[in-house]
C-alpha atoms as a PDB file:
ATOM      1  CA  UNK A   1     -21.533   6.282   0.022  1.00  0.00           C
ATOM      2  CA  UNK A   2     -22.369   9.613   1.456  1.00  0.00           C
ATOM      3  CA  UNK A   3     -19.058   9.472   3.697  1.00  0.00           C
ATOM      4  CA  UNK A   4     -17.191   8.665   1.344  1.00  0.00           C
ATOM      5  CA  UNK A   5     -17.887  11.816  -1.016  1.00  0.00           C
ATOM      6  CA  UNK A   6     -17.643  13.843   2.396  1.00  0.00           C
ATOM      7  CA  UNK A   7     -14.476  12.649   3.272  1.00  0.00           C
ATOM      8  CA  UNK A   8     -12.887  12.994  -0.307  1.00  0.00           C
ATOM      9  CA  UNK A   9     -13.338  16.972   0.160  1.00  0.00           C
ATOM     10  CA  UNK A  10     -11.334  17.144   3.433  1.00  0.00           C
ATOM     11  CA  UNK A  11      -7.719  17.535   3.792  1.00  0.00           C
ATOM     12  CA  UNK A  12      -5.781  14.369   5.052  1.00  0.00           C
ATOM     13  CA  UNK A  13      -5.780  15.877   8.650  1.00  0.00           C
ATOM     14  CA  UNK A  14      -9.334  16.267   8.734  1.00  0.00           C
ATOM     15  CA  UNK A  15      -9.883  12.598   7.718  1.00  0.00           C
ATOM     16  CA  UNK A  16     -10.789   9.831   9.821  1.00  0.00           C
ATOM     17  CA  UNK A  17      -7.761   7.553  10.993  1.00  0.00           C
ATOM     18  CA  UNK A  18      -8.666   4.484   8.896  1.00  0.00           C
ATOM     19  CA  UNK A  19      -8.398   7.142   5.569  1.00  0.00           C
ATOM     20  CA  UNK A  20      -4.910   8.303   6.942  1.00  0.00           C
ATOM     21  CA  UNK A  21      -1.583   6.937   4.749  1.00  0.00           C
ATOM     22  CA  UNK A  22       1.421   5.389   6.500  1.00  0.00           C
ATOM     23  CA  UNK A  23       4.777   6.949   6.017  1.00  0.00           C
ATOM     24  CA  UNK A  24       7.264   4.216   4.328  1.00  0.00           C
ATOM     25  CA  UNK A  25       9.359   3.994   7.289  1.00  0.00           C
ATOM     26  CA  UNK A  26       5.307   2.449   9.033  1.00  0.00           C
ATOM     27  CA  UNK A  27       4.818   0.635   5.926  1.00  0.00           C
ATOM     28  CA  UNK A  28       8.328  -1.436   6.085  1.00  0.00           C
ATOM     29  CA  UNK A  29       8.078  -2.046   9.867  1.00  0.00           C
ATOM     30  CA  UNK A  30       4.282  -3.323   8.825  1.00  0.00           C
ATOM     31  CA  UNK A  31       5.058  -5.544   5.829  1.00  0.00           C
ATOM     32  CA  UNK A  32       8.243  -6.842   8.102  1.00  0.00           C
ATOM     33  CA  UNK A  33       5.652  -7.472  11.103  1.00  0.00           C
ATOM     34  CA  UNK A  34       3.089  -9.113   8.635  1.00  0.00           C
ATOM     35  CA  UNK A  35       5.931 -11.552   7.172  1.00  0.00           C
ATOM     36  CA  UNK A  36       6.017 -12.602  10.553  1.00  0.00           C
ATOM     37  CA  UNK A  37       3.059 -14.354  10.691  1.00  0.00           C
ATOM     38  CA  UNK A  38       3.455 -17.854  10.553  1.00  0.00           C
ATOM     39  CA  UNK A  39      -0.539 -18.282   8.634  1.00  0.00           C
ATOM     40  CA  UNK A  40       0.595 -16.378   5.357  1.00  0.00           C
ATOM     41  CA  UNK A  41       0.611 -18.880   2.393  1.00  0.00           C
ATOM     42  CA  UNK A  42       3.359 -17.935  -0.765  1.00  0.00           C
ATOM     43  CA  UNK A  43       0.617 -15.199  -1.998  1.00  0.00           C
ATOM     44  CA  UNK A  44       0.566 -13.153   0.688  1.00  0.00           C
ATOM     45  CA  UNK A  45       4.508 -13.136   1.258  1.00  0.00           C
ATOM     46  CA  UNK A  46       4.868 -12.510  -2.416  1.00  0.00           C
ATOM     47  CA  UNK A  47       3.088  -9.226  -1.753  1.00  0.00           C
ATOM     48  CA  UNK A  48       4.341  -8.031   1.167  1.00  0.00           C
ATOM     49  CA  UNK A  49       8.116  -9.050  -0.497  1.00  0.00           C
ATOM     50  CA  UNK A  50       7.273  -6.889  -3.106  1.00  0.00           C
ATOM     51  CA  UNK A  51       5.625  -3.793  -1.540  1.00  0.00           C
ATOM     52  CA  UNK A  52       8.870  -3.575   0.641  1.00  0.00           C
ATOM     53  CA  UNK A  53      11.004  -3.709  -2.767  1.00  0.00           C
ATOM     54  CA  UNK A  54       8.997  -1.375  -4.270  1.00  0.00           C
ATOM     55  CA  UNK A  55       9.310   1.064  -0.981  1.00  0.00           C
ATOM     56  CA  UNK A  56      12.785   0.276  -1.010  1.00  0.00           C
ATOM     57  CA  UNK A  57      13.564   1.520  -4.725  1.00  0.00           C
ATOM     58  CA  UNK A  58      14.164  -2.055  -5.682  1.00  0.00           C
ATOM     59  CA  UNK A  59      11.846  -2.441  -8.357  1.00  0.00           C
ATOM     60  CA  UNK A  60      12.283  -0.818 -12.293  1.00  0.00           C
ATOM     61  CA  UNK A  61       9.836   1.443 -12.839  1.00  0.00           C
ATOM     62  CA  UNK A  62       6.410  -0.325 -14.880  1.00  0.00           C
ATOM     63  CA  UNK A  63       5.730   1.896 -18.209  1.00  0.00           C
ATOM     64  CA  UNK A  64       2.258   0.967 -19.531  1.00  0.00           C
ATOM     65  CA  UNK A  65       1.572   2.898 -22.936  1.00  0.00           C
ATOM     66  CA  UNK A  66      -2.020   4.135 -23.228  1.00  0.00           C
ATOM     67  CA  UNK A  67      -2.831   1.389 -25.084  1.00  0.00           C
ATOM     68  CA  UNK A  68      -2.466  -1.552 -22.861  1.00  0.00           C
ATOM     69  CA  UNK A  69      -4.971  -4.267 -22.117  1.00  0.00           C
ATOM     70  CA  UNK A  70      -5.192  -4.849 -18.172  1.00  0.00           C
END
């Protein structure tokens, strides 16, 4: 837990590499590599289907009012 609050004060340069975010143009080769795999049941495609939409613009934006039950 220590780490953790350590890491969360450093820039994202100073941070180890599994803290480090992918650019989109990673993210889309990844989900394409990842729909790939032959194991994936309809769950997993589902996601990686729609994290590519969503990186691609595809998606409406979600508005959730303040008051919305999760």
């Amino acid at each position: 837990m220590e780490n953790q609050e350590e890491d969360s004060k450093k820039s994202p340069a100073q941070m180890p590499e599994q803290y480090t975010r992918m650019c989109t143009k990673d993210m889309l080769q990844y989900c394409d590599e990842a729909l790939a795999w032959e194991e994936f049941g309809a769950v997993d495609i589902f996601f990686f289907e729609s994290v590519k939409k969503i990186l691609l613009g595809q998606c409406p934006d979600i508005q959730i009012s303040r008051n919305s039950e999760f």
